[in-house]
N, C-alpha and C. Protein backbone atom coordinates (compact mmCIF):
# COMPACT_ATOMS: atom_id res chain seq x y z
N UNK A 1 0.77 -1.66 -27.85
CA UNK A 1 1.19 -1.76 -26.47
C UNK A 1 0.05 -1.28 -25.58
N UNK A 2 -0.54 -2.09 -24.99
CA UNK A 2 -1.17 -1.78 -23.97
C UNK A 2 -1.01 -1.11 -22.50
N UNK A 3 -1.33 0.36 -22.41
CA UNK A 3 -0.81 1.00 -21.25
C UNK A 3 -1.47 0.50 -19.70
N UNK A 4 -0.97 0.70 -18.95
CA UNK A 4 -1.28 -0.33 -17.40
C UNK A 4 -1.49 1.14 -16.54
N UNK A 5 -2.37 0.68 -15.09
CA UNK A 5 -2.64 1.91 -14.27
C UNK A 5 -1.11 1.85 -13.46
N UNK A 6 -0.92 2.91 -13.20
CA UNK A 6 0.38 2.88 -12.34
C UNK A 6 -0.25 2.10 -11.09
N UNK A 7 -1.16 2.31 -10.64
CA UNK A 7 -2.41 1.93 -9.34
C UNK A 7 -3.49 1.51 -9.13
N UNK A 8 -4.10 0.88 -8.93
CA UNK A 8 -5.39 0.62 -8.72
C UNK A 8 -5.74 -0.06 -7.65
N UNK A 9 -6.42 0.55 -6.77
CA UNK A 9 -7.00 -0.06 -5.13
C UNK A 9 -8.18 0.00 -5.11
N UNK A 10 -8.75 -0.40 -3.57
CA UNK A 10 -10.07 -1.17 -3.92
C UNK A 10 -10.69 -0.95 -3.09
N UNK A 11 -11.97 -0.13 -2.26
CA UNK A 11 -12.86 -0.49 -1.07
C UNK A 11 -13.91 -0.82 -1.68
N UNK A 12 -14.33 -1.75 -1.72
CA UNK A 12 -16.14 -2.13 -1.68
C UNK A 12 -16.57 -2.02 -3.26
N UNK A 13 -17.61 -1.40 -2.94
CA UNK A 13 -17.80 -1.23 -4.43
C UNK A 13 -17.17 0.13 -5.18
N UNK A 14 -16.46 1.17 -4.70
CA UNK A 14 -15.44 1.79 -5.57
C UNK A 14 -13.92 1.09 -5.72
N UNK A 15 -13.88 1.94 -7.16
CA UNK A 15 -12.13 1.83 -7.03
C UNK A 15 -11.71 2.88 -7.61
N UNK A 16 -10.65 3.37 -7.48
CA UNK A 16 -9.49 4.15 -8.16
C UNK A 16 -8.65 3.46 -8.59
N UNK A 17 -8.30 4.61 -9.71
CA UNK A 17 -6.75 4.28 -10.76
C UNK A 17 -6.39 4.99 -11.02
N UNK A 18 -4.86 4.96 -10.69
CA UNK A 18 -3.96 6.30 -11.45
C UNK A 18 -3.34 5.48 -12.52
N UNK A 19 -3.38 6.74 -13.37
CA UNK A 19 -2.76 6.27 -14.52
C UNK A 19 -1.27 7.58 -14.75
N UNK A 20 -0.21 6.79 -14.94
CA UNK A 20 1.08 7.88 -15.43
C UNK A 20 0.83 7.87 -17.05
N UNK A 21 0.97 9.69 -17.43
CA UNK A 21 1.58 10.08 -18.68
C UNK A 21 2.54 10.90 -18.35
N UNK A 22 2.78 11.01 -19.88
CA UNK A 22 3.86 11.62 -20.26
C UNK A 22 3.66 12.63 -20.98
N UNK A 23 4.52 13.90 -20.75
CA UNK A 23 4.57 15.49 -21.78
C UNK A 23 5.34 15.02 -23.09
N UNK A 24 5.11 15.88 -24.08
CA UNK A 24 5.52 15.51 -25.23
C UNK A 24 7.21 15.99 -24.78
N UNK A 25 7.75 16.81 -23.72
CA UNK A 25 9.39 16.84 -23.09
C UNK A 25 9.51 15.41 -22.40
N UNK A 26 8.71 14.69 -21.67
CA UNK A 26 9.30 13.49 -21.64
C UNK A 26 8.95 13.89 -19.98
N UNK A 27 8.05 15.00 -19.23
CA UNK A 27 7.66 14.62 -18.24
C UNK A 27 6.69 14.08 -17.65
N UNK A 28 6.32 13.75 -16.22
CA UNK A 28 5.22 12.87 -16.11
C UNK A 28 4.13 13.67 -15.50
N UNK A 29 3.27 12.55 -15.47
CA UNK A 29 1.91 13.49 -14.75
C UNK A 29 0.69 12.17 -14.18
N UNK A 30 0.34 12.31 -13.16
CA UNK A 30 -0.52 11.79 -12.89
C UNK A 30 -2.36 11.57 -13.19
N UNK A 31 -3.01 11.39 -13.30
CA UNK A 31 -4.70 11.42 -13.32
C UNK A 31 -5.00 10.28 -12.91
N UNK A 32 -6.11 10.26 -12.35
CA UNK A 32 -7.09 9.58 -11.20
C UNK A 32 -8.31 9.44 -11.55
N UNK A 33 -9.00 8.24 -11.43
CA UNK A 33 -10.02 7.98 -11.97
C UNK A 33 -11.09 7.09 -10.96
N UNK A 34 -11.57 7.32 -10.32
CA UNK A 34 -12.95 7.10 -9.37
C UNK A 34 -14.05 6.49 -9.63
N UNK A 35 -14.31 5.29 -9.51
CA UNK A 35 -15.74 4.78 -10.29
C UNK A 35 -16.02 4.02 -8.83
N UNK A 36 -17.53 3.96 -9.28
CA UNK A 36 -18.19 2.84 -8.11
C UNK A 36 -19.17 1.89 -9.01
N UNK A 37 -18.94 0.90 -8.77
CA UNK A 37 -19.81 -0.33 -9.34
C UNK A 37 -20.64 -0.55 -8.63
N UNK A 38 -21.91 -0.42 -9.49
CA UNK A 38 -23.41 -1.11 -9.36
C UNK A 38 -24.01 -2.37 -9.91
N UNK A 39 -25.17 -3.01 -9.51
CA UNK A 39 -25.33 -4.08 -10.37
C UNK A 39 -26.73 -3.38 -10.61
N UNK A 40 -27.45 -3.62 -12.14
CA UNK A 40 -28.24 -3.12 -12.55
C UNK A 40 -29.00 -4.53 -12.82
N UNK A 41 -29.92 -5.40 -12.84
CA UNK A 41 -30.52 -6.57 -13.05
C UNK A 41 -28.83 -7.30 -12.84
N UNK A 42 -29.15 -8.26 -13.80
CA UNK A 42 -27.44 -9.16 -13.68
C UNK A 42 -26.30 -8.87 -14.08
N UNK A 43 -26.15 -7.85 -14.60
CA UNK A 43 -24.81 -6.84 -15.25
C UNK A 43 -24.14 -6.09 -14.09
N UNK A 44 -23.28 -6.06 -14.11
CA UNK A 44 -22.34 -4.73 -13.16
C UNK A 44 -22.00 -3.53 -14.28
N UNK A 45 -22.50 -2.75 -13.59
CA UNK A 45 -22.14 -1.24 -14.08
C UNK A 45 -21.19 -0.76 -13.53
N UNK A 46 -20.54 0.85 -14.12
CA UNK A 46 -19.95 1.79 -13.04
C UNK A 46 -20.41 2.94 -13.24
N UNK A 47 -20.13 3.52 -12.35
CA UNK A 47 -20.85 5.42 -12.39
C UNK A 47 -19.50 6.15 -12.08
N UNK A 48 -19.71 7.66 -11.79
CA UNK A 48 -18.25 8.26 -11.30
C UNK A 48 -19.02 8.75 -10.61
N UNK A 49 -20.95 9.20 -10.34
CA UNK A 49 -21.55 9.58 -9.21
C UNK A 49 -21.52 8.72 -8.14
N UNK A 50 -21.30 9.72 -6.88
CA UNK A 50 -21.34 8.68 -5.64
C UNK A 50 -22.69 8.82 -5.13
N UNK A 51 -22.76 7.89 -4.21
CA UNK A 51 -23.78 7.86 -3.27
C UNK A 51 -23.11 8.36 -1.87
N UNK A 52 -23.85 8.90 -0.66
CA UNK A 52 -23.35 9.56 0.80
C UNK A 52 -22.56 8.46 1.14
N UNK A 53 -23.14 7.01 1.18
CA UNK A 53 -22.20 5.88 2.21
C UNK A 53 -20.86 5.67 1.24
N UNK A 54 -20.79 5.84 -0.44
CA UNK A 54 -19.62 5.90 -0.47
C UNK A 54 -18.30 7.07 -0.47
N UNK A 55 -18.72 7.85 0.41
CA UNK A 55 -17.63 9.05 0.04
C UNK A 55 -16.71 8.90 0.79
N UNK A 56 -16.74 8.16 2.61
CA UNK A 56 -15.44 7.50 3.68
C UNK A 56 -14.53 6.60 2.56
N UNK A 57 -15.20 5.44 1.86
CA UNK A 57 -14.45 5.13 1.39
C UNK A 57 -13.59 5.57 0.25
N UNK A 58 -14.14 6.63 -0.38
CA UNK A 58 -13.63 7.13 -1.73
C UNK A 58 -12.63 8.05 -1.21
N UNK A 59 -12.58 8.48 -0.07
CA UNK A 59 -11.92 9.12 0.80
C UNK A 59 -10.59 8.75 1.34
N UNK A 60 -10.67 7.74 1.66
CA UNK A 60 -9.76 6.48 1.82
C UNK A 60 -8.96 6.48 1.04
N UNK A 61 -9.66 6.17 -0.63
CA UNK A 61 -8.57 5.79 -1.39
C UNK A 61 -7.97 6.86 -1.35
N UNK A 62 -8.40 8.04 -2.17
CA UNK A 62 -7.70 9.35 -2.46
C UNK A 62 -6.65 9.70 -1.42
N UNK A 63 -7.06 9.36 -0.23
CA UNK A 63 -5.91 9.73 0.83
C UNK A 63 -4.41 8.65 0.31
N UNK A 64 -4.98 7.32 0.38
CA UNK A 64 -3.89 6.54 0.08
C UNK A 64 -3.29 6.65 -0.99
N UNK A 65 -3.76 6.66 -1.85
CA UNK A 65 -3.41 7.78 -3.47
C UNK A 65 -2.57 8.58 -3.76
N UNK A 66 -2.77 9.58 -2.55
CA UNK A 66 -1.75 10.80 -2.83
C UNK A 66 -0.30 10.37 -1.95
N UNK A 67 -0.79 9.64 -1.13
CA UNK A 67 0.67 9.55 -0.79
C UNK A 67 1.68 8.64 -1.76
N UNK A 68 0.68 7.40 -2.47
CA UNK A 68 1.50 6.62 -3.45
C UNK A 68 1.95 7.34 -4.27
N UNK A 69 1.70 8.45 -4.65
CA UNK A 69 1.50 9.27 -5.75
C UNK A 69 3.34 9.86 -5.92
N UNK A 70 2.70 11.05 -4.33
CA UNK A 70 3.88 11.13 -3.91
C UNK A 70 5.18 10.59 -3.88
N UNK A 71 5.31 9.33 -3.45
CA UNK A 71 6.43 8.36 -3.79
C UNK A 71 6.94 7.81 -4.78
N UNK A 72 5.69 7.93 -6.10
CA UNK A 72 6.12 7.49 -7.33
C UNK A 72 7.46 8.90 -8.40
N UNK A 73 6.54 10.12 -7.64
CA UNK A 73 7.10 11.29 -8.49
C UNK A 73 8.47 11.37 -7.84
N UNK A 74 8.70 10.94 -6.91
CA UNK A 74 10.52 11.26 -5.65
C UNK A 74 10.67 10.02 -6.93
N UNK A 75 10.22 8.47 -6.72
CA UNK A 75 11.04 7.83 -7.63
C UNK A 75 11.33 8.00 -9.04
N UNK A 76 10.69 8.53 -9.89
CA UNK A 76 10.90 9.21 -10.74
C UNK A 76 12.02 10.69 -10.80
N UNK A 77 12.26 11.18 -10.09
CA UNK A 77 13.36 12.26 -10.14
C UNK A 77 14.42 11.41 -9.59
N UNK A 78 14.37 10.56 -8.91
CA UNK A 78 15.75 9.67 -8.58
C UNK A 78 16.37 9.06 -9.72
């Protein structure tokens, strides 16, 4: 079974992903994962170092992030 990001959004050349686990009691937990894609000759790379012009946007996401975040854990106790 292939596990899926609960999230994944997009500015430019970063993205984030949350991914949901689970405690071995059966609760959840979030982690977040930050990359920015480069192209190195004709390949696309990713790094988790930023550069200064991308931190507004990495900023962005994380803001939008926590609030999805937020809403996932209320739907989960519902």
């Amino acid at each position: 079974m292939t596990n899926k990001p609960a999230l994944k959004l997009r500015d430019g050349r970063i993205t984030m992903t949350v991914w949901k686990n689970s405690t071995d009691d059966d609760k959840s937990y979030f982690s977040v994962v930050l990359v920015r894609s480069y192209k190195s000759g004709d390949d696309w790379k990713e790094s988790t170092s930023l550069n200064p012009e991308d931190l507004l946007p990495a900023a962005r996401l994380l803001s939008e992030a926590y609030g999805r975040i937020l809403k996932l854990r209320r739907e989960d106790q519902e």
